[in-house]
N, C-alpha and C. Protein backbone atom coordinates (compact mmCIF):
# COMPACT_ATOMS: atom_id res chain seq x y z
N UNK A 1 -128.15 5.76 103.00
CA UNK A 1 -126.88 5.66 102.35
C UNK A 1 -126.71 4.23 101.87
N UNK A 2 -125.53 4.17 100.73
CA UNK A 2 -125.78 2.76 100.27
C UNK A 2 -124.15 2.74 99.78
N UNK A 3 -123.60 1.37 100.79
CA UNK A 3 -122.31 1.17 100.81
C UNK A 3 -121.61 -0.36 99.88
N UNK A 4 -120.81 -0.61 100.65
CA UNK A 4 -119.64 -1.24 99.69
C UNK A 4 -121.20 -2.69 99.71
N UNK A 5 -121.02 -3.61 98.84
CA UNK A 5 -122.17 -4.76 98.75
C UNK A 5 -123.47 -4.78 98.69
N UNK A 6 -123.48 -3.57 98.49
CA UNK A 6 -125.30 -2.93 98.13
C UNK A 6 -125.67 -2.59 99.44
N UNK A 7 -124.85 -2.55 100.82
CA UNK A 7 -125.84 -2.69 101.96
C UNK A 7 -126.16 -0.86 101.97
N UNK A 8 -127.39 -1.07 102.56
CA UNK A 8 -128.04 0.18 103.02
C UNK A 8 -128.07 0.49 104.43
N UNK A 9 -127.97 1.87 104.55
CA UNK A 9 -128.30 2.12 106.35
C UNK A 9 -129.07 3.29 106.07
N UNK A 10 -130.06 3.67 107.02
CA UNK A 10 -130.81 4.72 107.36
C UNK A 10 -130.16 5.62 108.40
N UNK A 11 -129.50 7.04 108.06
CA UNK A 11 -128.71 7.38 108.92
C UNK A 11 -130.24 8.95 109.31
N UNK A 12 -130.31 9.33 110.84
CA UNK A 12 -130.80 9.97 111.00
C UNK A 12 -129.92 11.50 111.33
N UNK A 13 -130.38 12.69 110.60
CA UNK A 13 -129.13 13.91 110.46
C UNK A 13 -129.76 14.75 110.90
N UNK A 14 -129.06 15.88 111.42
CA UNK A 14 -129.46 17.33 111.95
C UNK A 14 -128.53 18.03 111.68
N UNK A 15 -128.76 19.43 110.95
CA UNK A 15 -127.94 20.67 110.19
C UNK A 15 -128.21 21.35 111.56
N UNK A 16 -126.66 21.44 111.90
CA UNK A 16 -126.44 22.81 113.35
C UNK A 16 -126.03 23.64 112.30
N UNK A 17 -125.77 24.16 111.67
CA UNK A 17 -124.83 25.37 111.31
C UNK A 17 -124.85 25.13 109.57
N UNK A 18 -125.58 26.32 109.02
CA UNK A 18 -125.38 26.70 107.28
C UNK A 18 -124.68 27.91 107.20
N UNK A 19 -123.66 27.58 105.96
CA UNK A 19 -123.28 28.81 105.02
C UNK A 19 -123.63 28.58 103.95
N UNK A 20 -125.13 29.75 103.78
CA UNK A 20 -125.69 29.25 102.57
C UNK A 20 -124.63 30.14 101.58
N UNK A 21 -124.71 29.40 100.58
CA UNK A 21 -125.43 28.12 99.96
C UNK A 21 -124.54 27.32 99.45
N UNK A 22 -123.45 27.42 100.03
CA UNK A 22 -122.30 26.26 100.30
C UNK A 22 -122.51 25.26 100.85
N UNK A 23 -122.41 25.80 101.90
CA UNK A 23 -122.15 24.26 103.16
C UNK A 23 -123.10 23.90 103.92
N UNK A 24 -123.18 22.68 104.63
CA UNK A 24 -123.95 22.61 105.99
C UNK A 24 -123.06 21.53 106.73
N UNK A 25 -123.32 21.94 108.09
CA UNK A 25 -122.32 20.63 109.24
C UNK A 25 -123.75 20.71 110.27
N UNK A 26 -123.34 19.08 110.99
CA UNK A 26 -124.55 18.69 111.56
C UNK A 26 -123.54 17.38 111.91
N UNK A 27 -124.88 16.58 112.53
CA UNK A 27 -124.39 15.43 113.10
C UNK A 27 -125.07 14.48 112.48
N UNK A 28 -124.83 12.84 112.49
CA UNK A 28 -125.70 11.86 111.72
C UNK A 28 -125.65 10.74 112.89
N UNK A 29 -126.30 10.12 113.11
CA UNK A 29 -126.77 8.63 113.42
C UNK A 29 -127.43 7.82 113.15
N UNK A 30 -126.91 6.21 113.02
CA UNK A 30 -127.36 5.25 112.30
C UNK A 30 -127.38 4.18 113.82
N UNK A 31 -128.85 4.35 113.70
CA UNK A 31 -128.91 3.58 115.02
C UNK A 31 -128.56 3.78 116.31
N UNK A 32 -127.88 3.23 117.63
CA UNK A 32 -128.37 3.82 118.73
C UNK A 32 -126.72 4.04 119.07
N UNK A 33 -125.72 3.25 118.34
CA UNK A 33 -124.55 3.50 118.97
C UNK A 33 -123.38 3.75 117.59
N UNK A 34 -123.93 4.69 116.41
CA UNK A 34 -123.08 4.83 115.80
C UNK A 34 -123.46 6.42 115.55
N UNK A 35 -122.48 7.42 116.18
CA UNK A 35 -122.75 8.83 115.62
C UNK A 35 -121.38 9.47 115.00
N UNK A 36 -121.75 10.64 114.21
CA UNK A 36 -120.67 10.96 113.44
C UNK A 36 -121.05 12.42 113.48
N UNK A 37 -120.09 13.04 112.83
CA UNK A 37 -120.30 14.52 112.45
C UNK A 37 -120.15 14.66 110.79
N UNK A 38 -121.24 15.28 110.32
CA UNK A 38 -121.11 15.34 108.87
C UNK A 38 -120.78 16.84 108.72
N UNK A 39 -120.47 16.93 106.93
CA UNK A 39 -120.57 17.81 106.25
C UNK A 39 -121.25 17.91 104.55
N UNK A 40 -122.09 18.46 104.29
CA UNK A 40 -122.87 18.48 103.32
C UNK A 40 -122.04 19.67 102.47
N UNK A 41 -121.11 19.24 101.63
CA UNK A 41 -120.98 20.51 100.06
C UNK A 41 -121.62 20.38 99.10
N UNK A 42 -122.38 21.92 99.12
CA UNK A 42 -122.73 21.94 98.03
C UNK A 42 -122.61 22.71 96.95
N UNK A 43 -122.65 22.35 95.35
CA UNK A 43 -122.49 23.25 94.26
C UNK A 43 -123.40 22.95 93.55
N UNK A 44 -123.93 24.15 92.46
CA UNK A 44 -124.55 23.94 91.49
C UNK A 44 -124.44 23.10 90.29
N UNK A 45 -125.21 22.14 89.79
CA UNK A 45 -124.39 21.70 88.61
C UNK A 45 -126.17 21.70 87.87
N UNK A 46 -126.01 22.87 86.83
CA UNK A 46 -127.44 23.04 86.17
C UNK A 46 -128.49 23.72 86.88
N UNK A 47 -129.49 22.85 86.48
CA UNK A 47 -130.96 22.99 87.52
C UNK A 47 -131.00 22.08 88.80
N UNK A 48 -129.96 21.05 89.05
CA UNK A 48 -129.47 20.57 89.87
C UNK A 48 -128.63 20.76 91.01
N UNK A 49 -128.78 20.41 92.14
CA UNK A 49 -127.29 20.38 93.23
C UNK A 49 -126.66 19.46 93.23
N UNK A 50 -125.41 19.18 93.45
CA UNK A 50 -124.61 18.30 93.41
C UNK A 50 -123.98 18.61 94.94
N UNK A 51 -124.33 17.29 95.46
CA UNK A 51 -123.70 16.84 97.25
C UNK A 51 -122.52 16.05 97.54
N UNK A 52 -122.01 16.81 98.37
CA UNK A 52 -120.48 16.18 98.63
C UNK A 52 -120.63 16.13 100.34
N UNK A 53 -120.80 14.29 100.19
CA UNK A 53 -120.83 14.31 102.18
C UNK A 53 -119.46 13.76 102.90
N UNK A 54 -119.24 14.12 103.92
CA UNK A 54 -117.90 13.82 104.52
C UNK A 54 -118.22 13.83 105.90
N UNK A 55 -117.87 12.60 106.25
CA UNK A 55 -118.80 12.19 107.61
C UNK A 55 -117.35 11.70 108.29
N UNK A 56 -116.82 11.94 109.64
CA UNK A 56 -115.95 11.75 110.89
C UNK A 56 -116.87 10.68 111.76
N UNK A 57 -116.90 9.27 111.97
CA UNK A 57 -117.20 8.66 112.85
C UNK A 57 -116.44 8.65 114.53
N UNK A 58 -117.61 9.63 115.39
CA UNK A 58 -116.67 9.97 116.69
C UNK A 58 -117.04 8.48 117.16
N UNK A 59 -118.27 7.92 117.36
CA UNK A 59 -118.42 6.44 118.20
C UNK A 59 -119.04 5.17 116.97
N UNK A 60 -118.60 4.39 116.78
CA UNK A 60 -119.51 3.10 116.05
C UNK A 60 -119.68 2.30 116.68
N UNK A 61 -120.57 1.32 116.23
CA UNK A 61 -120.79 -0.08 116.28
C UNK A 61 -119.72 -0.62 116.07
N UNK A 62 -119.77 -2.21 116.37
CA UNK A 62 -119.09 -3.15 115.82
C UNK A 62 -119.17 -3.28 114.27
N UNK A 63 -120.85 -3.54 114.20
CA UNK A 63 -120.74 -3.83 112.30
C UNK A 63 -120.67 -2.58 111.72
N UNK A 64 -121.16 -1.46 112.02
CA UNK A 64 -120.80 -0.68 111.15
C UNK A 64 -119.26 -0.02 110.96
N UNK A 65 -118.36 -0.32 112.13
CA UNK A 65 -116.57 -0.37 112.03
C UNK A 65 -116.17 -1.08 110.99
N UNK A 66 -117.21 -2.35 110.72
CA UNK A 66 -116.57 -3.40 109.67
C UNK A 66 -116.97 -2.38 108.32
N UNK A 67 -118.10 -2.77 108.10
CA UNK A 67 -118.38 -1.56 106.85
C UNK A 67 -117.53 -0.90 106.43
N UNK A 68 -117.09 -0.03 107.32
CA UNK A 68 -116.30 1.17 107.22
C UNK A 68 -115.51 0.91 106.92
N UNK A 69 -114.54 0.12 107.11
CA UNK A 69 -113.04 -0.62 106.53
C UNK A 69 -113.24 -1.34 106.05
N UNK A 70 -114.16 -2.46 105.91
CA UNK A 70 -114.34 -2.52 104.28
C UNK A 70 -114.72 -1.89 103.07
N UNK A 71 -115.24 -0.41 103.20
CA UNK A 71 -115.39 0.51 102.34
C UNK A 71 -114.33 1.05 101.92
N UNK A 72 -113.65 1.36 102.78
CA UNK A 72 -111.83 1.96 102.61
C UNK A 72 -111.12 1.24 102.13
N UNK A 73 -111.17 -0.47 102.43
CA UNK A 73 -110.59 -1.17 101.62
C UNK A 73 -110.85 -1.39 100.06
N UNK A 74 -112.17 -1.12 99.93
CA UNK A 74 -112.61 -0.98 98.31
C UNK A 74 -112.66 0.75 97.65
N UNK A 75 -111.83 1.23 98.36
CA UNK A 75 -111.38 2.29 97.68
C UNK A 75 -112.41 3.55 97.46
């Protein structure tokens, strides 16, 4: 993923649960003390998919808390 200042994180994900070919929910972690619960939407657009992620941070880091509100702060 690639956030507010160009920074990048490598988030590692696992799909518990599909409604194909809508949705998927799963969990993500970026490193050893930041996990979240995602959601993957998806729609067709063409010969393409088009992804809509929406991620709930249950525990973070310190820096990645900052990120995060500084992402929210840039809208």
């Amino acid at each position: 993923m690639r956030g507010p200042l160009d920074i990048s994180r490598t988030a590692t994900t696992r799909v518990v649960h599909a409604d194909r070919p809508r949705e998927m929910q799963g969990t993500a972690a970026l490193g050893p003390r930041t996990q979240a619960r995602a959601r993957w939407e998806l729609t067709s657009a063409g010969t393409r998919t088009r992804v809509r992620l929406t991620a709930v941070v249950d525990e973070g880091s310190p820096g990645d808390r900052a990120l995060l509100a500084l992402a929210a702060a840039s809208g």
